[in-house]
C-alpha atoms as a PDB file:
ATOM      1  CA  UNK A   1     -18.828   2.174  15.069  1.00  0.00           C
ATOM      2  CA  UNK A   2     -18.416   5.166  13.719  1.00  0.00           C
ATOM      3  CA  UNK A   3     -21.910   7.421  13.058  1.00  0.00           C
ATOM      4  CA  UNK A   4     -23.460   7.476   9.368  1.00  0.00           C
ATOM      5  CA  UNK A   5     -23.071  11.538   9.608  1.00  0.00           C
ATOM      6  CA  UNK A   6     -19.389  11.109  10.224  1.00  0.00           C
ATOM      7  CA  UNK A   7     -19.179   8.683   7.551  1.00  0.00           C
ATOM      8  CA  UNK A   8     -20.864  10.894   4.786  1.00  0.00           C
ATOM      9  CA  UNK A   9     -18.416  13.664   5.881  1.00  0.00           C
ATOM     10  CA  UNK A  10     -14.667  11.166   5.558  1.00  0.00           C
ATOM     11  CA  UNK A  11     -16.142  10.092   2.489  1.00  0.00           C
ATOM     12  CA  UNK A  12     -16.594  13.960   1.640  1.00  0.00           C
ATOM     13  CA  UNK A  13     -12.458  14.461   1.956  1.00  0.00           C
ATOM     14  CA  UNK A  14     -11.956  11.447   0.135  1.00  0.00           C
ATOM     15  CA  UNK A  15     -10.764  13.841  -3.507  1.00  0.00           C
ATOM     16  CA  UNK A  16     -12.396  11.253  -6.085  1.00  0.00           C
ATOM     17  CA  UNK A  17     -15.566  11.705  -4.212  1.00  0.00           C
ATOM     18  CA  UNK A  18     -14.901  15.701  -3.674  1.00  0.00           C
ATOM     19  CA  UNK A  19     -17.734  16.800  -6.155  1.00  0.00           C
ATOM     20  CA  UNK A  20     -20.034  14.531  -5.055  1.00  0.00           C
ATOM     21  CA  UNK A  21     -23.674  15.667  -3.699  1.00  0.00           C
ATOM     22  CA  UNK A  22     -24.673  14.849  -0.147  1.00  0.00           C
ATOM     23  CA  UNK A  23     -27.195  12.884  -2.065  1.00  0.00           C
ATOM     24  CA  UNK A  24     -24.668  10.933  -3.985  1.00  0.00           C
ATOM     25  CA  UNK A  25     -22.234   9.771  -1.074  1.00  0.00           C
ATOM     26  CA  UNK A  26     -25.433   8.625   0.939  1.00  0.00           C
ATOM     27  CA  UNK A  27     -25.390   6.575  -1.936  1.00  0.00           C
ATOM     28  CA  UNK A  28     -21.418   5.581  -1.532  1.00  0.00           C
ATOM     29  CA  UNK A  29     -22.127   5.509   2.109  1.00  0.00           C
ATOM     30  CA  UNK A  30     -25.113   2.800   1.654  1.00  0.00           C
ATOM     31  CA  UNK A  31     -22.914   0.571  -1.069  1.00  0.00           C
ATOM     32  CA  UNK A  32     -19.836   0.477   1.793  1.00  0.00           C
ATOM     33  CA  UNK A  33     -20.091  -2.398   4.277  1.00  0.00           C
ATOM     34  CA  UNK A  34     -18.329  -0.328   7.905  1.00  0.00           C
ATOM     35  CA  UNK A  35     -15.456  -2.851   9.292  1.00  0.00           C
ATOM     36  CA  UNK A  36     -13.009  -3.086  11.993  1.00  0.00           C
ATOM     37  CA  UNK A  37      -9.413  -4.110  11.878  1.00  0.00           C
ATOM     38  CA  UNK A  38      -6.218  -4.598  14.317  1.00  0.00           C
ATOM     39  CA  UNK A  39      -3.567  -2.988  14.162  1.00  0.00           C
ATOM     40  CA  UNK A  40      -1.258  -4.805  11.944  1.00  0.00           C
ATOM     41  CA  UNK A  41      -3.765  -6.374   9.410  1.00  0.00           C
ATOM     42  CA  UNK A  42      -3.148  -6.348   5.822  1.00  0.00           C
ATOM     43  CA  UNK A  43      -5.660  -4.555   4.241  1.00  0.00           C
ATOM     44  CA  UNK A  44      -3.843  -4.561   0.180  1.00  0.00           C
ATOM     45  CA  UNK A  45      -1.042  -6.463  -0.715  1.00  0.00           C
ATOM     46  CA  UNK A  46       1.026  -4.847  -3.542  1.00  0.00           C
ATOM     47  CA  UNK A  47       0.387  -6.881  -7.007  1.00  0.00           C
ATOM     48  CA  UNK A  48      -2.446  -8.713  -6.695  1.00  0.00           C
ATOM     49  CA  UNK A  49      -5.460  -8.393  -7.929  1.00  0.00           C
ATOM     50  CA  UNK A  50      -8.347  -5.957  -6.296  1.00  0.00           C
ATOM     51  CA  UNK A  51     -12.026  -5.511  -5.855  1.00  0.00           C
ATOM     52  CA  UNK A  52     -12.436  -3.592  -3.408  1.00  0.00           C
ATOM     53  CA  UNK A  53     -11.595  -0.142  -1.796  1.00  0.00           C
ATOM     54  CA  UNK A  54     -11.332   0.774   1.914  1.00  0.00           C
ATOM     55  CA  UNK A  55     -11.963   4.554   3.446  1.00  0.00           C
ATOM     56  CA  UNK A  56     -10.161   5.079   6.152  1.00  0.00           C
ATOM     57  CA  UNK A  57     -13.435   5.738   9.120  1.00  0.00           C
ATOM     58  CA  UNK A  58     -11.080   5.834  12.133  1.00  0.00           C
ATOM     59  CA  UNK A  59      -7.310   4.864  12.841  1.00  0.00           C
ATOM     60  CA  UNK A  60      -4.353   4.891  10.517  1.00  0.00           C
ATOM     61  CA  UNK A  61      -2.974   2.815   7.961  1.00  0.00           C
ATOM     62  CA  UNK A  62      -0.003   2.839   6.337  1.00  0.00           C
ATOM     63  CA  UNK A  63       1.331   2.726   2.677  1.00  0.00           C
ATOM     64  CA  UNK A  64       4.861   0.916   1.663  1.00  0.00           C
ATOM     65  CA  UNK A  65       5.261   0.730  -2.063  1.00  0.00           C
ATOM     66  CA  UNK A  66       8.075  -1.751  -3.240  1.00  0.00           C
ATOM     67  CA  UNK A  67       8.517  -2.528   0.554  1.00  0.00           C
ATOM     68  CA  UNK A  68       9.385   1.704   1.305  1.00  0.00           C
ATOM     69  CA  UNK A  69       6.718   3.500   3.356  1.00  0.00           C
ATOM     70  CA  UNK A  70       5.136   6.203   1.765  1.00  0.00           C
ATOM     71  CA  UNK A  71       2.944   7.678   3.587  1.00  0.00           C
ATOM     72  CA  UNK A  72       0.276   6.996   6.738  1.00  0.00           C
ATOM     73  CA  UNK A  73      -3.344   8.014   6.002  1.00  0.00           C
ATOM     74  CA  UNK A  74      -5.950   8.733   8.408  1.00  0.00           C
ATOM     75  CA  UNK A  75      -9.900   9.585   8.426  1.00  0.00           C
ATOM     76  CA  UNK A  76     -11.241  10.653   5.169  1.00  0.00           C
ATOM     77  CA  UNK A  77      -8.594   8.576   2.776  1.00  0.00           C
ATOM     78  CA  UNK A  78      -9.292   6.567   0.692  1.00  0.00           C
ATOM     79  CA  UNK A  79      -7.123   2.802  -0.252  1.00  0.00           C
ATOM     80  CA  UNK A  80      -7.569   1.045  -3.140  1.00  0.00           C
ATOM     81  CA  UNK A  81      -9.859   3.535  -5.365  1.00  0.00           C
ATOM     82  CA  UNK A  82      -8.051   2.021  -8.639  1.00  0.00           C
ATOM     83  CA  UNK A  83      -9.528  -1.168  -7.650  1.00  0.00           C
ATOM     84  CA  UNK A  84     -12.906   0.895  -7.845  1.00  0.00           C
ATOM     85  CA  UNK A  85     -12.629   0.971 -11.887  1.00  0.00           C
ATOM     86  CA  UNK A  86     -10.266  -1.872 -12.948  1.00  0.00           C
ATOM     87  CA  UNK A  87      -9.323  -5.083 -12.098  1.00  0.00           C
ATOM     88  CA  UNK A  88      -5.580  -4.117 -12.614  1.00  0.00           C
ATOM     89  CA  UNK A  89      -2.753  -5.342  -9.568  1.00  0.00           C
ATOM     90  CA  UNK A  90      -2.386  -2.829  -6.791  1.00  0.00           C
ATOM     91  CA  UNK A  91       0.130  -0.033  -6.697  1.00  0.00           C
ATOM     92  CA  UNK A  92       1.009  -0.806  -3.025  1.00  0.00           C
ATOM     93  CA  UNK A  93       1.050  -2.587   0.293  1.00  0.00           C
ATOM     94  CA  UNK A  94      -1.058  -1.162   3.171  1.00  0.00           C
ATOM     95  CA  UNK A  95      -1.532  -2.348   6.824  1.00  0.00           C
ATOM     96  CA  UNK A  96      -3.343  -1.079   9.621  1.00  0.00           C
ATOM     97  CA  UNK A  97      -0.856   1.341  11.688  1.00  0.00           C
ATOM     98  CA  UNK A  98      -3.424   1.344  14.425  1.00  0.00           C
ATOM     99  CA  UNK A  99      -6.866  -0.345  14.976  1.00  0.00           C
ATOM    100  CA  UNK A 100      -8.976   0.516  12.295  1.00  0.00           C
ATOM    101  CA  UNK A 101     -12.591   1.298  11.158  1.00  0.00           C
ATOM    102  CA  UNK A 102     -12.777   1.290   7.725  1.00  0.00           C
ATOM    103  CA  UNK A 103     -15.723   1.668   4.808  1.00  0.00           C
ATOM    104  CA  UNK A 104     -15.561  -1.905   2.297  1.00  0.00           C
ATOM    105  CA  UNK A 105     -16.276  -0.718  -0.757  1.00  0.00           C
ATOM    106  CA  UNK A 106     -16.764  -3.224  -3.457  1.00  0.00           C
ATOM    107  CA  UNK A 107     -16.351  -3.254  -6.973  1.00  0.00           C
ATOM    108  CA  UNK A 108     -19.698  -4.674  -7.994  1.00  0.00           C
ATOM    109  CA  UNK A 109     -21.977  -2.470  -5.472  1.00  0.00           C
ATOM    110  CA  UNK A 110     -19.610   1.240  -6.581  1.00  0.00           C
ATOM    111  CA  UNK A 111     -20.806  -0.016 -10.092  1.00  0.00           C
ATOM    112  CA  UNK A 112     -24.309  -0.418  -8.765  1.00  0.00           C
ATOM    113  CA  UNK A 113     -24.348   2.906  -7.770  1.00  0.00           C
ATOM    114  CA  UNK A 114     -22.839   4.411 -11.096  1.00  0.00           C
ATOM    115  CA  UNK A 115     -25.790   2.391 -12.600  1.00  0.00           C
ATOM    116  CA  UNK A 116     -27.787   4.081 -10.290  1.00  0.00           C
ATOM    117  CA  UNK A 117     -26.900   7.427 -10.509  1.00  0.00           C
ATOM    118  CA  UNK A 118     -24.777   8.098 -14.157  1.00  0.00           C
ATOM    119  CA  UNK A 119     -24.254  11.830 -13.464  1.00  0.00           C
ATOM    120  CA  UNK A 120     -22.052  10.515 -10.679  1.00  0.00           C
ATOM    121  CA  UNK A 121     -19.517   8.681 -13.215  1.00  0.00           C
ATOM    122  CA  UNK A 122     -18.937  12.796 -15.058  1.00  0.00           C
ATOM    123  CA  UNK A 123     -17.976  14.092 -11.651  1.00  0.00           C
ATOM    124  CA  UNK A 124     -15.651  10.901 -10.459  1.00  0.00           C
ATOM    125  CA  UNK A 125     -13.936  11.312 -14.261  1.00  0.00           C
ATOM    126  CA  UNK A 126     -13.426  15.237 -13.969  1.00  0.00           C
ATOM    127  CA  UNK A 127     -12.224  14.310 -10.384  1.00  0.00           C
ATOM    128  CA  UNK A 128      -9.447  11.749 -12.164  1.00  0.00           C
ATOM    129  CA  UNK A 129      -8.941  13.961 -14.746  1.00  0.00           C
ATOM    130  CA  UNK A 130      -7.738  16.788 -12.102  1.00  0.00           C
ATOM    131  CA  UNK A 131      -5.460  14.107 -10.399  1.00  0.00           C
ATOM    132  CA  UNK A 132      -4.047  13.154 -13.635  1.00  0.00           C
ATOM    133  CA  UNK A 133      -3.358  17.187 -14.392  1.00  0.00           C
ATOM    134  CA  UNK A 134      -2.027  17.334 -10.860  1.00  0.00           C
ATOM    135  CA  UNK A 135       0.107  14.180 -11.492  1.00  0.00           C
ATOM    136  CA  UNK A 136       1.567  16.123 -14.653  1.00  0.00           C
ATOM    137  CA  UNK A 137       2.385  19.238 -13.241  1.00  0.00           C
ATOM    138  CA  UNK A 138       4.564  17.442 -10.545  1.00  0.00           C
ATOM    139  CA  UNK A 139       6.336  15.464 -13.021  1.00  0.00           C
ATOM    140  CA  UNK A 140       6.839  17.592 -15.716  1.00  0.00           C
ATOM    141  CA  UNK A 141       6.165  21.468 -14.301  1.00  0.00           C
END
């Protein structure tokens, strides 16, 4: 179980949730449900449907898009975030590398907290917006 302190601060690296007051991912923190995996659990299965996002507490998971591994994440990531804002399939396939704690976040208690606190939905879009810019410049210079 990993502390509520250490909690706020992965959620802190997570980059959608970068300009986000201590205030506001207390909030996040009290949406997420904490949870436990093994080591070789499916967490999201490339093309279906999502709800949900994990943040990665303690352990590693790993990412495989179109059945190629593309990276392995640790504390302070973040699975799933598109999930967050649509109900679109997801990008890619990720399993628990090692025994994992991870933060559930769902759909319906993220948009709870929006509700909750709107001046949070301006700094999650200017957070998106950067990622899209960054996105750009790596595709087209």
């Amino acid at each position: 179980m990993v502390s509520k302190k250490a909690s706020l601060e992965h959620l802190r690296k997570v980059s959608l949730f970068a300009s986000c007051s201590t205030k506001d991912l207390q909030k996040i923190a009290k949406a997420g449900d904490e949870i436990t995996m093994a080591a070789g659990t499916l967490i999201v299965d490339q093309g279906q449907t999502g709800r949900e996002a994990f943040v990665v507490l303690d352990g590693t998971v790993t990412v495989r898009r179109n059945g190629k591994k593309v990276a392995s994440l640790g504390p302070g990531t973040v699975v799933g975030e598109l999930s967050l804002l649509d109900h679109g399939p997801r990008t890619a396939t990720v399993t628990c590398e090692t025994d994992c704690s991870l933060m559930l976040i769902t759909q319906r208690h993220f948009s709870a907290v929006i509700d909750e606190v709107p001046s949070l939905a301006h700094k999650l879009l200017a957070s998106l917006a950067g990622r899209i810019r960054d996105l750009d410049r790596q595709y087209y210079g």
